[in-house]
PDB file of N, CA and C in Angstrom:
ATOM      1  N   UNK A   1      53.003 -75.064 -43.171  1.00  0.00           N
ATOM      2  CA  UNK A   1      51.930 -74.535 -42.352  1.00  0.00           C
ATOM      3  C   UNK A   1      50.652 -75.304 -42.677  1.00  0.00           C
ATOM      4  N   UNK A   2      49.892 -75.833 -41.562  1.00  0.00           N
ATOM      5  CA  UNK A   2      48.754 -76.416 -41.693  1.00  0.00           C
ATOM      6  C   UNK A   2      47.983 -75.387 -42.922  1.00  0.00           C
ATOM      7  N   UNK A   3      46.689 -76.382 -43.734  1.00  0.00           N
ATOM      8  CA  UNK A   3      45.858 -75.898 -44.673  1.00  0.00           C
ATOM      9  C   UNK A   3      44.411 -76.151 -43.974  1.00  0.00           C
ATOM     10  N   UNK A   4      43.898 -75.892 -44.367  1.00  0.00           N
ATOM     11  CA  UNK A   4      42.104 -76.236 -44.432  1.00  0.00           C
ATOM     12  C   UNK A   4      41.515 -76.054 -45.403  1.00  0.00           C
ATOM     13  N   UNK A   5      40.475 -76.821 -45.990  1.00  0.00           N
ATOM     14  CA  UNK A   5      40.183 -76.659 -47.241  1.00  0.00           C
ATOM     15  C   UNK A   5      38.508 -76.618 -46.361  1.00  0.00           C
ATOM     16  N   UNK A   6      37.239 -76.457 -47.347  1.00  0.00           N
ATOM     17  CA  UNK A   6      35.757 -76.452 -47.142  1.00  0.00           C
ATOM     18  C   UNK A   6      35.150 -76.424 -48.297  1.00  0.00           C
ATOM     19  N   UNK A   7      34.373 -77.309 -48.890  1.00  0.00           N
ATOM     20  CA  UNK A   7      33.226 -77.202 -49.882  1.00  0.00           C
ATOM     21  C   UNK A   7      31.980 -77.238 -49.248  1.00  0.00           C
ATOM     22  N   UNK A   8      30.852 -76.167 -49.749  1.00  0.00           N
ATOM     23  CA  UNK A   8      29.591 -76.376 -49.363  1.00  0.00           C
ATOM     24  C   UNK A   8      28.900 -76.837 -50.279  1.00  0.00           C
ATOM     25  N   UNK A   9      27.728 -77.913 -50.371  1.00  0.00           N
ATOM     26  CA  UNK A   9      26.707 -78.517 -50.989  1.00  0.00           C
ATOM     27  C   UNK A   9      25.656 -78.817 -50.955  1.00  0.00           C
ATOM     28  N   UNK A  10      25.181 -78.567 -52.043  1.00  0.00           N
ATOM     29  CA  UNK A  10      23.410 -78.559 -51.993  1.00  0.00           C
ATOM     30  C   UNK A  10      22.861 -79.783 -52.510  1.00  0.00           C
ATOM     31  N   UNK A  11      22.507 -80.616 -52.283  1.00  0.00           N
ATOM     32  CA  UNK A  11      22.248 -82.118 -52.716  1.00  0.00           C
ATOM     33  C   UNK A  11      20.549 -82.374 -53.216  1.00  0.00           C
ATOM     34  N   UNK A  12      20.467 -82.409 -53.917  1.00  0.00           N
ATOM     35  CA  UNK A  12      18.836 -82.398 -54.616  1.00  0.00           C
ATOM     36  C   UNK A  12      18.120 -83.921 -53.809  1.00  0.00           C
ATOM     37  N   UNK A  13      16.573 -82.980 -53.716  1.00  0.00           N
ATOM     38  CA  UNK A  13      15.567 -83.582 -52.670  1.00  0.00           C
ATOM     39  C   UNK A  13      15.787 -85.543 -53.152  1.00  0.00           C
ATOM     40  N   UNK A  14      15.918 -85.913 -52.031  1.00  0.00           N
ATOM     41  CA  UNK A  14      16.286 -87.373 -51.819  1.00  0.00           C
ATOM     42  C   UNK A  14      17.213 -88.146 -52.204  1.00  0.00           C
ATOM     43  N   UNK A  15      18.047 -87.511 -52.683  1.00  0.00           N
ATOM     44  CA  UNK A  15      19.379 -87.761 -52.993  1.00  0.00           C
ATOM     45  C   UNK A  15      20.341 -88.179 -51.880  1.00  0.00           C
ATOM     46  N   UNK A  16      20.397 -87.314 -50.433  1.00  0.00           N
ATOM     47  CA  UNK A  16      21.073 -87.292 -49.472  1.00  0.00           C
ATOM     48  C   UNK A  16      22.019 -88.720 -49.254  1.00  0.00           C
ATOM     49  N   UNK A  17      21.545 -89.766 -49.337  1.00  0.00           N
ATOM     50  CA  UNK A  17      22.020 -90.898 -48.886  1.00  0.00           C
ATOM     51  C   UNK A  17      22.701 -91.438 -49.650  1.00  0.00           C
ATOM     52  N   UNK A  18      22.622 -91.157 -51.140  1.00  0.00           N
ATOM     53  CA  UNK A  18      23.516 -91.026 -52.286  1.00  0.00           C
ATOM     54  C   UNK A  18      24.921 -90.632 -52.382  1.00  0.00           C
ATOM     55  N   UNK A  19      24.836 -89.121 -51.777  1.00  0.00           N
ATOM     56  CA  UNK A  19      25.688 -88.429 -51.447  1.00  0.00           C
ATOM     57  C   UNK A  19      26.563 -89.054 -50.378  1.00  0.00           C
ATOM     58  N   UNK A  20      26.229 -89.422 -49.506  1.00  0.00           N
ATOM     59  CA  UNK A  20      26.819 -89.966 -48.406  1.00  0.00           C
ATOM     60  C   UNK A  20      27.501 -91.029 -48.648  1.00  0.00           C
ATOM     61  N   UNK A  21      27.082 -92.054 -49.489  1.00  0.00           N
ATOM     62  CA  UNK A  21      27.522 -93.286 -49.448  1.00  0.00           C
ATOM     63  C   UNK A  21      29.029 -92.980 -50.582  1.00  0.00           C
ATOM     64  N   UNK A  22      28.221 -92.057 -51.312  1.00  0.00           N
ATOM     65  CA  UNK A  22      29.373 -91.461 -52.302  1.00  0.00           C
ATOM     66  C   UNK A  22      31.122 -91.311 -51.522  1.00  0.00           C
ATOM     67  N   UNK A  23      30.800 -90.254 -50.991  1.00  0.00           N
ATOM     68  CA  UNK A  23      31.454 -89.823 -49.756  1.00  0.00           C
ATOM     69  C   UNK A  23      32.238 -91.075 -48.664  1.00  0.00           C
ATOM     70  N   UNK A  24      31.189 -91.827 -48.434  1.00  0.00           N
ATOM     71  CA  UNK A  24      31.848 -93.208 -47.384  1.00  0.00           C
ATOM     72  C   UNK A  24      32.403 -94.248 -48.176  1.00  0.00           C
ATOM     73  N   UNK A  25      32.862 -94.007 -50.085  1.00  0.00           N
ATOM     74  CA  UNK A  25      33.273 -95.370 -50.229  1.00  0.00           C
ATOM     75  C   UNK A  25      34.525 -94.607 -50.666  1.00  0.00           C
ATOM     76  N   UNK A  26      35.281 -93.683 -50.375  1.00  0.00           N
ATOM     77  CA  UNK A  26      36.267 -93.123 -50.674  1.00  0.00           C
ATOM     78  C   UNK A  26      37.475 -93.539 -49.616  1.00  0.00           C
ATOM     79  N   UNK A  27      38.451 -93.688 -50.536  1.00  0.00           N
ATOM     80  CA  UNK A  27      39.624 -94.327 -49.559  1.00  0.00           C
ATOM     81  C   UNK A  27      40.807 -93.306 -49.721  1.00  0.00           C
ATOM     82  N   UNK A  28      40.514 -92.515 -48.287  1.00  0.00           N
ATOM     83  CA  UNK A  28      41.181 -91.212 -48.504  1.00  0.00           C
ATOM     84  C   UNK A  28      42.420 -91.273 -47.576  1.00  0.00           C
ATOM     85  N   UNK A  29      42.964 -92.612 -47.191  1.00  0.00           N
ATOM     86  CA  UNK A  29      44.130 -92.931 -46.698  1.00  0.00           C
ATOM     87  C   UNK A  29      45.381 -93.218 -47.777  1.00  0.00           C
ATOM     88  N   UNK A  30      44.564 -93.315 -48.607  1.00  0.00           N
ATOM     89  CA  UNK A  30      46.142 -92.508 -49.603  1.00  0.00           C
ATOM     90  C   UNK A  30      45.960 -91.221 -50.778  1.00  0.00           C
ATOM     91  N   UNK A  31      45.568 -90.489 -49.750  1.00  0.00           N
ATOM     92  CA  UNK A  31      45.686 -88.696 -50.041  1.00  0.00           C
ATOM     93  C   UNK A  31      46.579 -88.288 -48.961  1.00  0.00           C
ATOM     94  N   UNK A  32      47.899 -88.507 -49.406  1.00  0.00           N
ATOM     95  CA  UNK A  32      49.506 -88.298 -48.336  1.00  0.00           C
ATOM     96  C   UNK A  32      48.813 -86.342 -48.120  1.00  0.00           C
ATOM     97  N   UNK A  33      49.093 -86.367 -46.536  1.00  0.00           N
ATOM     98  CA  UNK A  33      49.619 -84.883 -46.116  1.00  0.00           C
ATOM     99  C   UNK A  33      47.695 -84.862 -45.791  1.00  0.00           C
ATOM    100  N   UNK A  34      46.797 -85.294 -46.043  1.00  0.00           N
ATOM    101  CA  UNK A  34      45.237 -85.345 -45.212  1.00  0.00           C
ATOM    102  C   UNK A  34      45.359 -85.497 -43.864  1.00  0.00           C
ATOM    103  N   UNK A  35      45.216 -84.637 -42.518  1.00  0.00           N
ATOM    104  CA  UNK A  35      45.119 -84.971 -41.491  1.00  0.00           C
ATOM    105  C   UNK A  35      43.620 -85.663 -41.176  1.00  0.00           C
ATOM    106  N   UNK A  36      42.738 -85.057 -41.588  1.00  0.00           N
ATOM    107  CA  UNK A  36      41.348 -84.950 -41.241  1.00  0.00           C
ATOM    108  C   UNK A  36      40.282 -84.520 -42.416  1.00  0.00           C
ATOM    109  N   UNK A  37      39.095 -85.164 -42.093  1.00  0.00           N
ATOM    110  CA  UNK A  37      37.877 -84.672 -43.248  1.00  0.00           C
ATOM    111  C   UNK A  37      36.878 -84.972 -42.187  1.00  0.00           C
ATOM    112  N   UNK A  38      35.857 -84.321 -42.242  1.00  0.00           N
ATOM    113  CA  UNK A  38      34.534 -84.078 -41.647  1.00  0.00           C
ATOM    114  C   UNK A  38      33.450 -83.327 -42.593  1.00  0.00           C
ATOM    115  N   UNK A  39      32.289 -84.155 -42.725  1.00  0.00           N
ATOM    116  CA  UNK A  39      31.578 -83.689 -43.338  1.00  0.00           C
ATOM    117  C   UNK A  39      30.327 -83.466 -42.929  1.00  0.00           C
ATOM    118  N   UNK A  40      30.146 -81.885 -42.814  1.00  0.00           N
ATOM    119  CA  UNK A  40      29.057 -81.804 -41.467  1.00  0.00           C
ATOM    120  C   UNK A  40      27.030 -81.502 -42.354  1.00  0.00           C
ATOM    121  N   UNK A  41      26.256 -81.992 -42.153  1.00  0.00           N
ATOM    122  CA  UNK A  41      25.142 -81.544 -42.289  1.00  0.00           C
ATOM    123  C   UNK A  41      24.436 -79.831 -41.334  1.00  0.00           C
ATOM    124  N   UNK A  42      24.481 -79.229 -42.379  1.00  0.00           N
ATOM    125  CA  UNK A  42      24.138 -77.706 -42.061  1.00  0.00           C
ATOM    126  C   UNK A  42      22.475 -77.176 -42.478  1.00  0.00           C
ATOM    127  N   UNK A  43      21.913 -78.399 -42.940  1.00  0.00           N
ATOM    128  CA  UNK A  43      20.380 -78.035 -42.952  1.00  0.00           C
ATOM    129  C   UNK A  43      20.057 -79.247 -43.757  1.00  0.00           C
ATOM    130  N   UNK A  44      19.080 -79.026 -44.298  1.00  0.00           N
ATOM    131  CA  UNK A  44      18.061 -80.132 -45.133  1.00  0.00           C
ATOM    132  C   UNK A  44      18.677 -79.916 -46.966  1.00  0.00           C
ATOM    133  N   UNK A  45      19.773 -81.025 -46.991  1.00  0.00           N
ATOM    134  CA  UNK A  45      19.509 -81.386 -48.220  1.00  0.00           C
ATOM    135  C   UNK A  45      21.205 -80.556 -48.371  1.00  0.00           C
ATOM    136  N   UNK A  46      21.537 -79.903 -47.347  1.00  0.00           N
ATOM    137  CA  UNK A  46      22.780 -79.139 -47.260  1.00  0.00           C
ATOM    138  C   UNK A  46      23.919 -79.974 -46.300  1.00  0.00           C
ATOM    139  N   UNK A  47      25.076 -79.536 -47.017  1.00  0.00           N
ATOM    140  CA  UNK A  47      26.706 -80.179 -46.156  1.00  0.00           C
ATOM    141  C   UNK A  47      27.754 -79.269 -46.042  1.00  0.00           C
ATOM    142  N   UNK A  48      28.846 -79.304 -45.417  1.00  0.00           N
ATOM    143  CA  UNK A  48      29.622 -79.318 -46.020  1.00  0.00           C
ATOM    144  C   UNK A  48      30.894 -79.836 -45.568  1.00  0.00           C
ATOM    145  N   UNK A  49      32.422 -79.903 -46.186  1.00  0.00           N
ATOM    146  CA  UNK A  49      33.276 -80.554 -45.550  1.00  0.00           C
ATOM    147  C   UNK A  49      34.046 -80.199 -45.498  1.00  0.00           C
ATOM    148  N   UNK A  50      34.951 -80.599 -44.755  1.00  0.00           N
ATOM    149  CA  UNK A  50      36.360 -79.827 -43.960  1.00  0.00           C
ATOM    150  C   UNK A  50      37.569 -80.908 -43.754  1.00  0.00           C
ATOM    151  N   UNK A  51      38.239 -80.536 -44.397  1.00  0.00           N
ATOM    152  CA  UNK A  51      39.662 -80.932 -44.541  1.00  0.00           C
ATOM    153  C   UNK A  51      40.706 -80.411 -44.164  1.00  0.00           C
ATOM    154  N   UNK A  52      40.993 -81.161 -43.692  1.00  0.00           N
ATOM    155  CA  UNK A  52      42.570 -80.320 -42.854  1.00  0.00           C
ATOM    156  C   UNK A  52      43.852 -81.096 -43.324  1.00  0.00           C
ATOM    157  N   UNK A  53      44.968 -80.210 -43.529  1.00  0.00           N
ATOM    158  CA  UNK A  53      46.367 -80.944 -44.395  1.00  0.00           C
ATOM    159  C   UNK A  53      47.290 -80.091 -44.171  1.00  0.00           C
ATOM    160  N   UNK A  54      48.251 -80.771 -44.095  1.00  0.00           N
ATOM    161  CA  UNK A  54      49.736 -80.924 -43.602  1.00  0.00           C
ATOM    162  C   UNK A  54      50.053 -79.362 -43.994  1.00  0.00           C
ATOM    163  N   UNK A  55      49.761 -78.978 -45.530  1.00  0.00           N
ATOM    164  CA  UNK A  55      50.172 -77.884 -45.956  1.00  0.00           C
ATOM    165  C   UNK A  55      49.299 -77.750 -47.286  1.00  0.00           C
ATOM    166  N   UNK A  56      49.855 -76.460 -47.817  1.00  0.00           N
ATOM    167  CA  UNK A  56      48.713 -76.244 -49.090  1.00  0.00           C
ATOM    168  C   UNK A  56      49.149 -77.402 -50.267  1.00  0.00           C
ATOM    169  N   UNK A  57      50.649 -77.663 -50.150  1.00  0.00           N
ATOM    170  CA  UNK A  57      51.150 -78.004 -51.642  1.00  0.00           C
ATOM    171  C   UNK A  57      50.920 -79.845 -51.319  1.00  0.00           C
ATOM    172  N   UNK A  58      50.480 -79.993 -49.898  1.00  0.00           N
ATOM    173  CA  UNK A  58      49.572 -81.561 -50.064  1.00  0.00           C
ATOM    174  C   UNK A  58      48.327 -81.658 -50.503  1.00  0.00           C
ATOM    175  N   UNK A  59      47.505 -80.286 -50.091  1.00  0.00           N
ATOM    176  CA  UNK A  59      46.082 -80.380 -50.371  1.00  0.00           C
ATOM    177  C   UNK A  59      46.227 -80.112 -51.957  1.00  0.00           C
ATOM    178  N   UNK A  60      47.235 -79.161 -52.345  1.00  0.00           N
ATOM    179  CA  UNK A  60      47.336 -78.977 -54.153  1.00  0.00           C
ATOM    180  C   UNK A  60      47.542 -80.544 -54.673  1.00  0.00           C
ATOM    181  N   UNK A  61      47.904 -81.320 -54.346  1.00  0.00           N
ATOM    182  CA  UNK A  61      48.238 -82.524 -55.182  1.00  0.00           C
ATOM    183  C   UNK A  61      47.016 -83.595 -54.794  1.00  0.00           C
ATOM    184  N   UNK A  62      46.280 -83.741 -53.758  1.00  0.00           N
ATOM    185  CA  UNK A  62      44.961 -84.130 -53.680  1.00  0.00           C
ATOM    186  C   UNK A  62      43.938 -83.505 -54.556  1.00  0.00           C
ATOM    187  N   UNK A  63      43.933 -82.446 -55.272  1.00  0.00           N
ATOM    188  CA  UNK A  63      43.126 -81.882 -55.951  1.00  0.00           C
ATOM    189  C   UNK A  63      42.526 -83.019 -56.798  1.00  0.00           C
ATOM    190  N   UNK A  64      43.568 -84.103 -57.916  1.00  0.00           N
ATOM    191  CA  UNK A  64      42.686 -84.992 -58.776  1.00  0.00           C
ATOM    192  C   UNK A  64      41.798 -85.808 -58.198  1.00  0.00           C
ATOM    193  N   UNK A  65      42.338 -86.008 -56.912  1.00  0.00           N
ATOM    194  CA  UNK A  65      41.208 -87.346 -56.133  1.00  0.00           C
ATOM    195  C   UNK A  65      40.253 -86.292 -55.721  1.00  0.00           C
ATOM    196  N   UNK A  66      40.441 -85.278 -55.254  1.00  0.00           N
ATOM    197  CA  UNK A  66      39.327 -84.413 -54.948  1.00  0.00           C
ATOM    198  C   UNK A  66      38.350 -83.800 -56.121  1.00  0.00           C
ATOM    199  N   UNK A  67      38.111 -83.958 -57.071  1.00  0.00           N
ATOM    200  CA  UNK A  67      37.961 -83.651 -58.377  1.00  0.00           C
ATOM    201  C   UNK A  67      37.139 -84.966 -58.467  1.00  0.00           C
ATOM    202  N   UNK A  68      38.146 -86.422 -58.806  1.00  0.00           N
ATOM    203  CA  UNK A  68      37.354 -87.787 -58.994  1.00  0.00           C
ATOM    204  C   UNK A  68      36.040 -87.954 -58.180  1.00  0.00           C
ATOM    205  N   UNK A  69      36.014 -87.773 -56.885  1.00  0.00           N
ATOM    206  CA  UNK A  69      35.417 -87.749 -55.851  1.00  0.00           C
ATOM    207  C   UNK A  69      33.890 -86.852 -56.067  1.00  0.00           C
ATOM    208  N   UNK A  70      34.399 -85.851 -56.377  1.00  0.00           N
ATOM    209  CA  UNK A  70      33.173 -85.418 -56.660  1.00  0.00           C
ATOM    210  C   UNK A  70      32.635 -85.551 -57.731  1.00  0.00           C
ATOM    211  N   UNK A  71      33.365 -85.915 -59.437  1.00  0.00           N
ATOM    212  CA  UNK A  71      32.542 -86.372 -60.248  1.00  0.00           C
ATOM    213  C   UNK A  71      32.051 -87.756 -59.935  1.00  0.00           C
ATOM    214  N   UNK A  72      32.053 -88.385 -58.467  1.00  0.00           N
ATOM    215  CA  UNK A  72      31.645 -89.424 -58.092  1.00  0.00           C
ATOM    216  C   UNK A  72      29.688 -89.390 -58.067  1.00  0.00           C
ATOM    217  N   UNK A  73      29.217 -88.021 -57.468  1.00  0.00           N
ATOM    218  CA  UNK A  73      27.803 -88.117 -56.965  1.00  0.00           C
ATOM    219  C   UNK A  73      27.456 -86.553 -57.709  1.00  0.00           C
ATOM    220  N   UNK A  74      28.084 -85.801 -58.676  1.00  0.00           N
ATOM    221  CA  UNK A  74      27.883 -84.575 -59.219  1.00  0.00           C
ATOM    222  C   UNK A  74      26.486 -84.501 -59.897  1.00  0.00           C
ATOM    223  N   UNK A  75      25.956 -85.426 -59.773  1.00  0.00           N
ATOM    224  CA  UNK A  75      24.045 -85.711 -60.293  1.00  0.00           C
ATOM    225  C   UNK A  75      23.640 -85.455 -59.248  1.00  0.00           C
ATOM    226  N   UNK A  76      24.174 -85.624 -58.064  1.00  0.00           N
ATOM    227  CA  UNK A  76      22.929 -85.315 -56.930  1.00  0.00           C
ATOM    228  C   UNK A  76      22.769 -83.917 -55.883  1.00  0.00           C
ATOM    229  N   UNK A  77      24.027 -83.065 -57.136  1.00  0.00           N
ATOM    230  CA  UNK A  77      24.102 -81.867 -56.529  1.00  0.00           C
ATOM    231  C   UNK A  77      22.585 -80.948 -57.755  1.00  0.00           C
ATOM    232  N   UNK A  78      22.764 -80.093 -56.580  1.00  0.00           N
ATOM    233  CA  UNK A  78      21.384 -78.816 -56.509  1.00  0.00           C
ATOM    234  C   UNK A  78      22.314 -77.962 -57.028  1.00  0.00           C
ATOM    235  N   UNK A  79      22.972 -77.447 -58.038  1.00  0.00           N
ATOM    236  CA  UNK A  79      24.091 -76.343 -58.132  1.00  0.00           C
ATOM    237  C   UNK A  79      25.300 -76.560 -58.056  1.00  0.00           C
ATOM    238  N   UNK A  80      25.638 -75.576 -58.319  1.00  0.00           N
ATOM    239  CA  UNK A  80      27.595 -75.416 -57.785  1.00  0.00           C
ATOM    240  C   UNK A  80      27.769 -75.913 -56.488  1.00  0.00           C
ATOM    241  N   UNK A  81      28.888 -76.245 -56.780  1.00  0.00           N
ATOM    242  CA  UNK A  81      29.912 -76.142 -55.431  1.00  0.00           C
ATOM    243  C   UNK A  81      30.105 -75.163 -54.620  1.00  0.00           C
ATOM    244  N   UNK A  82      30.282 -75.043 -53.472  1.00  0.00           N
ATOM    245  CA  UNK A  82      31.069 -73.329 -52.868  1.00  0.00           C
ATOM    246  C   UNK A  82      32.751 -73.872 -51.762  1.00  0.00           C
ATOM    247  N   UNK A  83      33.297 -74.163 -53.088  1.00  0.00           N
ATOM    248  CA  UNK A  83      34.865 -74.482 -52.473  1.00  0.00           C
ATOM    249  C   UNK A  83      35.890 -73.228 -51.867  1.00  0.00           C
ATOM    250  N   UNK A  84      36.376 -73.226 -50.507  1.00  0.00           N
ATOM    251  CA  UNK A  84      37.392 -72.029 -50.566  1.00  0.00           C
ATOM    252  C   UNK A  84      38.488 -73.041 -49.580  1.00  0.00           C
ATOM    253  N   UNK A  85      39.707 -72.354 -49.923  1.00  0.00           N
ATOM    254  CA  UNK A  85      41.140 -73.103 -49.005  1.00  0.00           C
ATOM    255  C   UNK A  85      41.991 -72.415 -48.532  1.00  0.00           C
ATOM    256  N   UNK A  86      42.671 -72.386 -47.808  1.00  0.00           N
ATOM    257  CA  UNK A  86      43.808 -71.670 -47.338  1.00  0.00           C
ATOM    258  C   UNK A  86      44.408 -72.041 -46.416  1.00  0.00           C
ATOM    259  N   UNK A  87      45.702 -71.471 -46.068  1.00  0.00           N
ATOM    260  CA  UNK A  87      46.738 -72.272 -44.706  1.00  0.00           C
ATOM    261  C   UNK A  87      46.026 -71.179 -43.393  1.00  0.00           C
ATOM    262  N   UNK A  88      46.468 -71.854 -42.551  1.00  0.00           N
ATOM    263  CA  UNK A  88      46.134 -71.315 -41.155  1.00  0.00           C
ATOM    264  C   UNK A  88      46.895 -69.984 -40.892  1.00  0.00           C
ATOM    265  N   UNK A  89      46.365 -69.202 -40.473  1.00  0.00           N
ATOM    266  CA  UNK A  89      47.278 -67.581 -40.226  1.00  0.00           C
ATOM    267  C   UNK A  89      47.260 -67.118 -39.101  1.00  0.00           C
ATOM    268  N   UNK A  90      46.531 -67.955 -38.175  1.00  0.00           N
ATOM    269  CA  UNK A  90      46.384 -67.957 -36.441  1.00  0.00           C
ATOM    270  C   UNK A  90      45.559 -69.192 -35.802  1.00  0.00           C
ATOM    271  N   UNK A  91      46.193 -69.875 -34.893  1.00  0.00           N
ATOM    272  CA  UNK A  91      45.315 -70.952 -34.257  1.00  0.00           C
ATOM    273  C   UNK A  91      45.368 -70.255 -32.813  1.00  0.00           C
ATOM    274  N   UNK A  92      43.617 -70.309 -32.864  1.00  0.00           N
ATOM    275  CA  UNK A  92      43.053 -69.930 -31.844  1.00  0.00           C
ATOM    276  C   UNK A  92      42.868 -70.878 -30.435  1.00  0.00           C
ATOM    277  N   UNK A  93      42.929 -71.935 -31.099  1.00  0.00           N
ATOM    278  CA  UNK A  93      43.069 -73.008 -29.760  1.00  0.00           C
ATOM    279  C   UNK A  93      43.536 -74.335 -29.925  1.00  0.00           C
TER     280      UNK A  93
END
């Protein structure tokens, strides 16, 4: 059953482009069972991203690159993380 994963982030004042580039030098074509990632801007200095995968036990084994990844730019966060995941339990469209 399809998964979706989402982290939200708070990226400290002028950092943003940091973050991003962080984010754009990642080669996430070999994270087997990743359909999709989008990482959307939700205000000033705020993101977050969305991942979609094959199933949970692909997104479970992406966890270390997902982990690497973020100790990639973890200086230019404002706080925690706000990570949640789960498989799909109805598609609405």
């Amino acid at each position: 059953m399809t998964a979706f994963n989402a982290v939200r982030f708070k990226v400290k004042p002028g950092r943003d482009q940091e973050f991003l580039d962080a984010h754009a030098a990642v080669d996430r074509g070999s994270w087997p069972g990743m359909r999709s990632a989008n990482l959307i801007k939700t205000g000033e200095g705020s993101y977050c991203i969305i991942g979609e995968w094959d199933d949970m036990d692909a997104m479970a084994a992406a966890r270390p690159h997902m982990i690497a990844t973020l100790d990639s730019f973890r200086d230019c966060l404002d706080g925690d993380t706000d990570p949640v995941s789960g498989p799909v339990v109805m598609e609405l469209k």
